[in-house]
Protein backbone atom coordinates (compact mmCIF):
# COMPACT_ATOMS: atom_id res chain seq x y z
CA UNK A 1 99.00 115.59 98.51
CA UNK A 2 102.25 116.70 96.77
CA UNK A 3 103.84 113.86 95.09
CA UNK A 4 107.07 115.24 93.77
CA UNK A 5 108.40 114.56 90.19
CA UNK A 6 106.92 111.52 89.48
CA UNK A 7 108.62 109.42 92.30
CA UNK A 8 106.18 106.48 93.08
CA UNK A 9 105.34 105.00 96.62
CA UNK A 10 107.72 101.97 95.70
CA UNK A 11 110.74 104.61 94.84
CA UNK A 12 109.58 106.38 98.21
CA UNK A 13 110.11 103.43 100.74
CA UNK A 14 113.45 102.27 98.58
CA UNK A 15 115.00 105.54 99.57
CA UNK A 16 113.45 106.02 103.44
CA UNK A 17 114.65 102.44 103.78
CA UNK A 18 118.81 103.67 103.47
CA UNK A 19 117.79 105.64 106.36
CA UNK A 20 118.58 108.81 105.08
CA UNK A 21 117.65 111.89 106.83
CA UNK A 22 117.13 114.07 103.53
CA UNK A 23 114.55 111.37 102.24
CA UNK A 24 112.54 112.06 105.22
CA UNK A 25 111.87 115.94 103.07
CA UNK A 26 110.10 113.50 100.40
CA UNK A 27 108.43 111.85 103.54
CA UNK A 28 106.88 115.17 104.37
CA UNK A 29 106.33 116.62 100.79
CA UNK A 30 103.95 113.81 100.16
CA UNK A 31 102.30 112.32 102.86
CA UNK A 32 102.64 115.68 105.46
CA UNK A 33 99.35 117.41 104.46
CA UNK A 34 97.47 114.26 104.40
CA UNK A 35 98.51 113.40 108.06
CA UNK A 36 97.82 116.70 108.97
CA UNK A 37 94.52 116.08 108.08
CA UNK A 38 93.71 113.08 109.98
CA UNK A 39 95.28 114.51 112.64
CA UNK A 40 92.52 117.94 112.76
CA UNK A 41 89.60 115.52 112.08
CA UNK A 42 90.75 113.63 115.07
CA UNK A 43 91.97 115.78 117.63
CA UNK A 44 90.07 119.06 116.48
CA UNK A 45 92.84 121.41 117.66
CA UNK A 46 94.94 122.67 114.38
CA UNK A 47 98.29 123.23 116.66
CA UNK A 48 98.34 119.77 118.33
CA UNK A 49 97.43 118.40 115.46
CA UNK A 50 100.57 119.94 113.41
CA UNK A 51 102.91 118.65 116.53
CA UNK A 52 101.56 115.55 116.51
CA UNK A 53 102.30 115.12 112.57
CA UNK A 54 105.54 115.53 112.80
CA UNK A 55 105.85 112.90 115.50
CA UNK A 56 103.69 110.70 113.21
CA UNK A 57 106.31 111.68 110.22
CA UNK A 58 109.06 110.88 111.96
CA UNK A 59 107.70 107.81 113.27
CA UNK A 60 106.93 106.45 109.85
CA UNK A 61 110.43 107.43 108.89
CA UNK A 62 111.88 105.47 111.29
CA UNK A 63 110.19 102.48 111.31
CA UNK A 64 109.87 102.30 107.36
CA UNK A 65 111.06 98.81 107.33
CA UNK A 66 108.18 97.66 109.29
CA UNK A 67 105.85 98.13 106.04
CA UNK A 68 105.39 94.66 104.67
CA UNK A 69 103.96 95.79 100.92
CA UNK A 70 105.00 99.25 99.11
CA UNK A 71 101.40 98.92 97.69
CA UNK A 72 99.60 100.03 100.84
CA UNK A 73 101.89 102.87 102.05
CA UNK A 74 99.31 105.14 102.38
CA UNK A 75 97.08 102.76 103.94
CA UNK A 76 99.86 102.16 106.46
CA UNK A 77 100.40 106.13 107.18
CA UNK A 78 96.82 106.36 107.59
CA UNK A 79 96.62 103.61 109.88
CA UNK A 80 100.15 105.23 112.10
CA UNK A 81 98.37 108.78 112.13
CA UNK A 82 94.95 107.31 112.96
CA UNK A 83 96.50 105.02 116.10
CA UNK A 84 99.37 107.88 117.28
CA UNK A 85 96.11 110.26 117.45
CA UNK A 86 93.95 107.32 119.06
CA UNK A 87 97.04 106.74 121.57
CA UNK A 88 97.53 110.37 122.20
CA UNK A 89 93.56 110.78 122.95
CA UNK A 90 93.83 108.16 125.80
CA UNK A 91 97.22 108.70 127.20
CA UNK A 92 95.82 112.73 127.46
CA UNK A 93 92.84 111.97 129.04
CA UNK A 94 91.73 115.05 127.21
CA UNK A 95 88.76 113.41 125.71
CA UNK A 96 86.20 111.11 127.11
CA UNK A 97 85.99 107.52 126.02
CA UNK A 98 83.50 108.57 123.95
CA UNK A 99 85.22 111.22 122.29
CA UNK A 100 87.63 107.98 120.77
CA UNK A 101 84.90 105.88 120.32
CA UNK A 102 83.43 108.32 117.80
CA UNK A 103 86.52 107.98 116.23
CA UNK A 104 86.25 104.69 115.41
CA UNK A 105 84.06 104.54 112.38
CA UNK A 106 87.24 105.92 110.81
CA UNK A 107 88.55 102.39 111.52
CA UNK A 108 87.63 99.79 108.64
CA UNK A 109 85.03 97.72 108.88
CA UNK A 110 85.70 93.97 109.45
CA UNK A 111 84.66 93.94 105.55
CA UNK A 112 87.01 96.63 104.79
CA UNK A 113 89.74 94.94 106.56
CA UNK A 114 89.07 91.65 105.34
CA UNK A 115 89.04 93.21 102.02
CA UNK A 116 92.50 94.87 102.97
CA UNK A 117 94.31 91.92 103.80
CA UNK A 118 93.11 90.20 100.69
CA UNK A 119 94.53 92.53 99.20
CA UNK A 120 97.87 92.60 101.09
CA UNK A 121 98.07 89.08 100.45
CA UNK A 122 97.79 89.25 97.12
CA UNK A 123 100.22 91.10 96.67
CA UNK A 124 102.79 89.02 98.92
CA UNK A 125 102.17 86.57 96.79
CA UNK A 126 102.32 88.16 93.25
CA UNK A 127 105.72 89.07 94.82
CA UNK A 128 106.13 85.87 95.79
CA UNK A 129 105.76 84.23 92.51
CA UNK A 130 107.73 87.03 90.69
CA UNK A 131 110.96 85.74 92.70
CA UNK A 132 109.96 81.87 92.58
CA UNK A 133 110.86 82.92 88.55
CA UNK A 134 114.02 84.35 89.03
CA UNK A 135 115.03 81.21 90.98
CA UNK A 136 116.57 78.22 89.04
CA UNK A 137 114.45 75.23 87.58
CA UNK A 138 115.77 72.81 89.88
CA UNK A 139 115.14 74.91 93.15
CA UNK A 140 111.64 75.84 92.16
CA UNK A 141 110.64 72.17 91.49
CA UNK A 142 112.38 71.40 94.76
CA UNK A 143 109.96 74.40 96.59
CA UNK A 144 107.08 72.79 94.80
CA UNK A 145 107.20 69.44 95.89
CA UNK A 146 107.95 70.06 99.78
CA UNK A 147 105.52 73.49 100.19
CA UNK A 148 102.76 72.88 97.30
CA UNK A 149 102.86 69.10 96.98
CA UNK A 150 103.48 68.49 100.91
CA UNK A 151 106.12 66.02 99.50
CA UNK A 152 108.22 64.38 102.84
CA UNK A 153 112.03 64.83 102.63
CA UNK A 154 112.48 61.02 101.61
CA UNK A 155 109.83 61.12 99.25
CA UNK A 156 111.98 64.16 97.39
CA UNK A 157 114.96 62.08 97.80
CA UNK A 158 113.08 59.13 96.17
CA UNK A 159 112.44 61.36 93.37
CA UNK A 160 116.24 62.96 93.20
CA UNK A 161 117.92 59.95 93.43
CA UNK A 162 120.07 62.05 96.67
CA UNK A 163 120.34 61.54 99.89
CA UNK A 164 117.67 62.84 102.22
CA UNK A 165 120.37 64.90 103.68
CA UNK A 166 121.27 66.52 100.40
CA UNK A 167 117.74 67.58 99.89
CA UNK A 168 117.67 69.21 102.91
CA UNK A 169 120.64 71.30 102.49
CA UNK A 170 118.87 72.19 98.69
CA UNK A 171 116.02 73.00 100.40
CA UNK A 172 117.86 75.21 103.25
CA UNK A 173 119.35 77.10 100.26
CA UNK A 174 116.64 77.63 97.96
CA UNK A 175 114.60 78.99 101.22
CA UNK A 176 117.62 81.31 101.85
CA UNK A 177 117.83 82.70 98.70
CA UNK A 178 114.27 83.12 98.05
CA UNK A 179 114.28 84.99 101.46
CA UNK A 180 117.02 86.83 100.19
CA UNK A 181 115.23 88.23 96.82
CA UNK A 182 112.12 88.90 98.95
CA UNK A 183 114.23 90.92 101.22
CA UNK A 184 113.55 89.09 104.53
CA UNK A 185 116.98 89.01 106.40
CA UNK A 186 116.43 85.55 107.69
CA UNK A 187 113.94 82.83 106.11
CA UNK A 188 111.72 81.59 108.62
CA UNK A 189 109.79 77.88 107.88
């Protein structure tokens, strides 16, 4: 896999996410030969398989704002190449069910992906408590009490000395800006 001077995942998906079209060349320097790969294993046939990459390239280009963590980029191209070829396999009728089905020990294991989303979520939330940091005293504590303590909205105002209504327009806030610094357009509760 060609990795280009020293540009890491993270630096990858900041640039494919302006949408650029001469990012997608850094797409295809380092991830191309490793799609093209998985795409051989799977489909066996070295000239579908180079069509297909593309696609697959160009569909991870596109839709580079769907990846939740930069840490598992390649995870996440692996898993687009391995379900475009899956996909592909059925729509073609070219190979038998059990053609795909051998096809699926290159899908984790419920260990594996238990042990993947562990790690996803650890991730979210060492993220997560990088930008609780950057947030002000006040808002944190605020966060605290109603998410980690389960604190009501009147027992918060107890504690304030404000009016339930004033904690939660805080809390509206702090949500929104802590969506903000994770990047998530709109907060969700």
């Amino acid at each position: 896999m060609t990795n280009g001077p020293l540009l890491t995942d993270q630096a990858l998906v900041e640039l494919l996410r302006t949408g650029e079209p001469q990012y997608q060349t850094l797409l295809f320097l380092r991830y191309g030969d490793f799609v093209l790969r998985r795409c051989k294993k799977m489909l066996g046939d070295d000239s579908l398989a180079r069509d297909l990459s593309q696609d697959i390239l160009l569909k991870i280009f596109l839709r580079i704002n769907q990846l939740r963590t930069v840490d598992s980029l390649q995870a996440w191209v692996d898993a687009v190449a391995r379900n475009h070829c899956l996909s592909y396999l059925r729509k073609s009728g070219r190979h038998r069910t059990e053609d795909i089905n051998a096809h699926a020990a290159d899908l984790l294991s419920p260990d594996e992906e238990l042990r993947a989303e562990r790690l996803q979520l650890s991730a979210r939330i060492k993220k997560l408590r990088s930008t609780l940091r950057e947030l002000g005293e006040e808002e944190r504590q605020l966060l605290k009490w109603r998410y980690e303590d389960k604190l009501s909205i009147k027992e918060i105002a107890a504690k304030t000395g404000q009016g339930e209504s004033a904690v939660k327009m805080r809390l509206a806030r702090s949500r929104e800006r802590l969506a903000r610094k994770l990047g998530n357009p709109r907060e969700e509760e």
